[in-house]
Protein backbone atom coordinates (compact mmCIF):
# COMPACT_ATOMS: atom_id res chain seq x y z
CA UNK A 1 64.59 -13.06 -2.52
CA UNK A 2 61.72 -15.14 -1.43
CA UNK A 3 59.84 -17.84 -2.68
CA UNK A 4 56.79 -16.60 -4.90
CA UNK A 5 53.64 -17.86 -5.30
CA UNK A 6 51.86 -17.02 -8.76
CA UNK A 7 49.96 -14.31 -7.13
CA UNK A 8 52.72 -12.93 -4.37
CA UNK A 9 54.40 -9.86 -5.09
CA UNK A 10 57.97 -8.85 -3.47
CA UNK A 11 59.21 -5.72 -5.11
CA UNK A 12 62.05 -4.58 -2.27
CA UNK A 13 62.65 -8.58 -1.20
CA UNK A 14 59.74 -8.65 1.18
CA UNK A 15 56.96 -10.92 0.18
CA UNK A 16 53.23 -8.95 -0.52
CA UNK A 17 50.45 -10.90 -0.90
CA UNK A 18 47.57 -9.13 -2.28
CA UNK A 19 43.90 -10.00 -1.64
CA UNK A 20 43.01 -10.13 -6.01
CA UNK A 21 39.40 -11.48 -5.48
CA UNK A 22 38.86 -7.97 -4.18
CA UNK A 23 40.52 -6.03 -6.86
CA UNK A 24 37.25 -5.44 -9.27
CA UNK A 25 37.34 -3.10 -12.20
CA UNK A 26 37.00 1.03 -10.00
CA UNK A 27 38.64 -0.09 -7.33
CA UNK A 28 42.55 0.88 -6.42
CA UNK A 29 45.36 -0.60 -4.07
CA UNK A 30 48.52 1.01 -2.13
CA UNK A 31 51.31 -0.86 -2.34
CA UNK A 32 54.19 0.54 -0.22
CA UNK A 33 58.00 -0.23 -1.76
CA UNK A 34 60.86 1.69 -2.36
CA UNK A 35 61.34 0.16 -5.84
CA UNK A 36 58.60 1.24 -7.55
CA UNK A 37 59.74 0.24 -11.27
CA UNK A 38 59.94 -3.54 -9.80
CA UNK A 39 56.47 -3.39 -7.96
CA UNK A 40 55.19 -1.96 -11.06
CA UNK A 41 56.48 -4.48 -13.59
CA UNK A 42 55.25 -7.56 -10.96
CA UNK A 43 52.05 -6.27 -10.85
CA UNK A 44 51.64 -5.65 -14.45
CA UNK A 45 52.29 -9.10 -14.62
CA UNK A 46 50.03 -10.87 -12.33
CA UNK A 47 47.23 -8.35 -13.97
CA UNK A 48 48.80 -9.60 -17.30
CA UNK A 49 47.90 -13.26 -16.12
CA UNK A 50 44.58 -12.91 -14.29
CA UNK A 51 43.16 -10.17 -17.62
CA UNK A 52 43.06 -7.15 -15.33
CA UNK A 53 44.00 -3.91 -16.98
CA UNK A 54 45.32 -1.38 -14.56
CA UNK A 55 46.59 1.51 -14.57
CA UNK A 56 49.63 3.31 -11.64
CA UNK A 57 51.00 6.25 -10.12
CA UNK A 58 53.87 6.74 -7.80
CA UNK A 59 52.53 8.36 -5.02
CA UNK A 60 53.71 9.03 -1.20
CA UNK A 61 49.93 8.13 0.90
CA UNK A 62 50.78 8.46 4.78
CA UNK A 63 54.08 9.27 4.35
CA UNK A 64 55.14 5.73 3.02
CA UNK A 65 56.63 5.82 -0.63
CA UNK A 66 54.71 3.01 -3.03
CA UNK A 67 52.52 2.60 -5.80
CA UNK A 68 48.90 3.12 -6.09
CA UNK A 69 46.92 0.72 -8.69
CA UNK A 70 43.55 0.97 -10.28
CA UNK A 71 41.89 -1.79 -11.89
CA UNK A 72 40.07 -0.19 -15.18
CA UNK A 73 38.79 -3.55 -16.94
């Protein structure tokens, strides 16, 4: 497992860093992973951290397995 920063996410043990200055409240992000429950539960925490409420679905978006994430507040 890698070495995290506060906002890095690495659900399948490869580090994701997401751009969050661009995640405002409409807006949605594709994650690709394999374990979704893990990418799910990271996220939720970051979001947890920063006061972002999102919301998820498990979805397959050009043919790569992941997680899509909306910011609602």
């Amino acid at each position: 497992m890698p070495i995290l920063k506060i906002d890095e996410i690495a659900p399948d043990g490869v580090k994701i860093t997401l751009d969050w200055d661009k995640f405002v409240v409409g807006s949605s992000m594709f994650i690709p992973c394999i374990d979704n429950e893990k990418c799910v539960a990271q996220v939720r925490k970051i979001c947890e951290q920063k006061g972002f409420k999102v919301s998820h679905k498990c979805v397959i978006y050009g043919e790569k397995l992941g997680v899509r994430i909306w910011r609602t507040v």
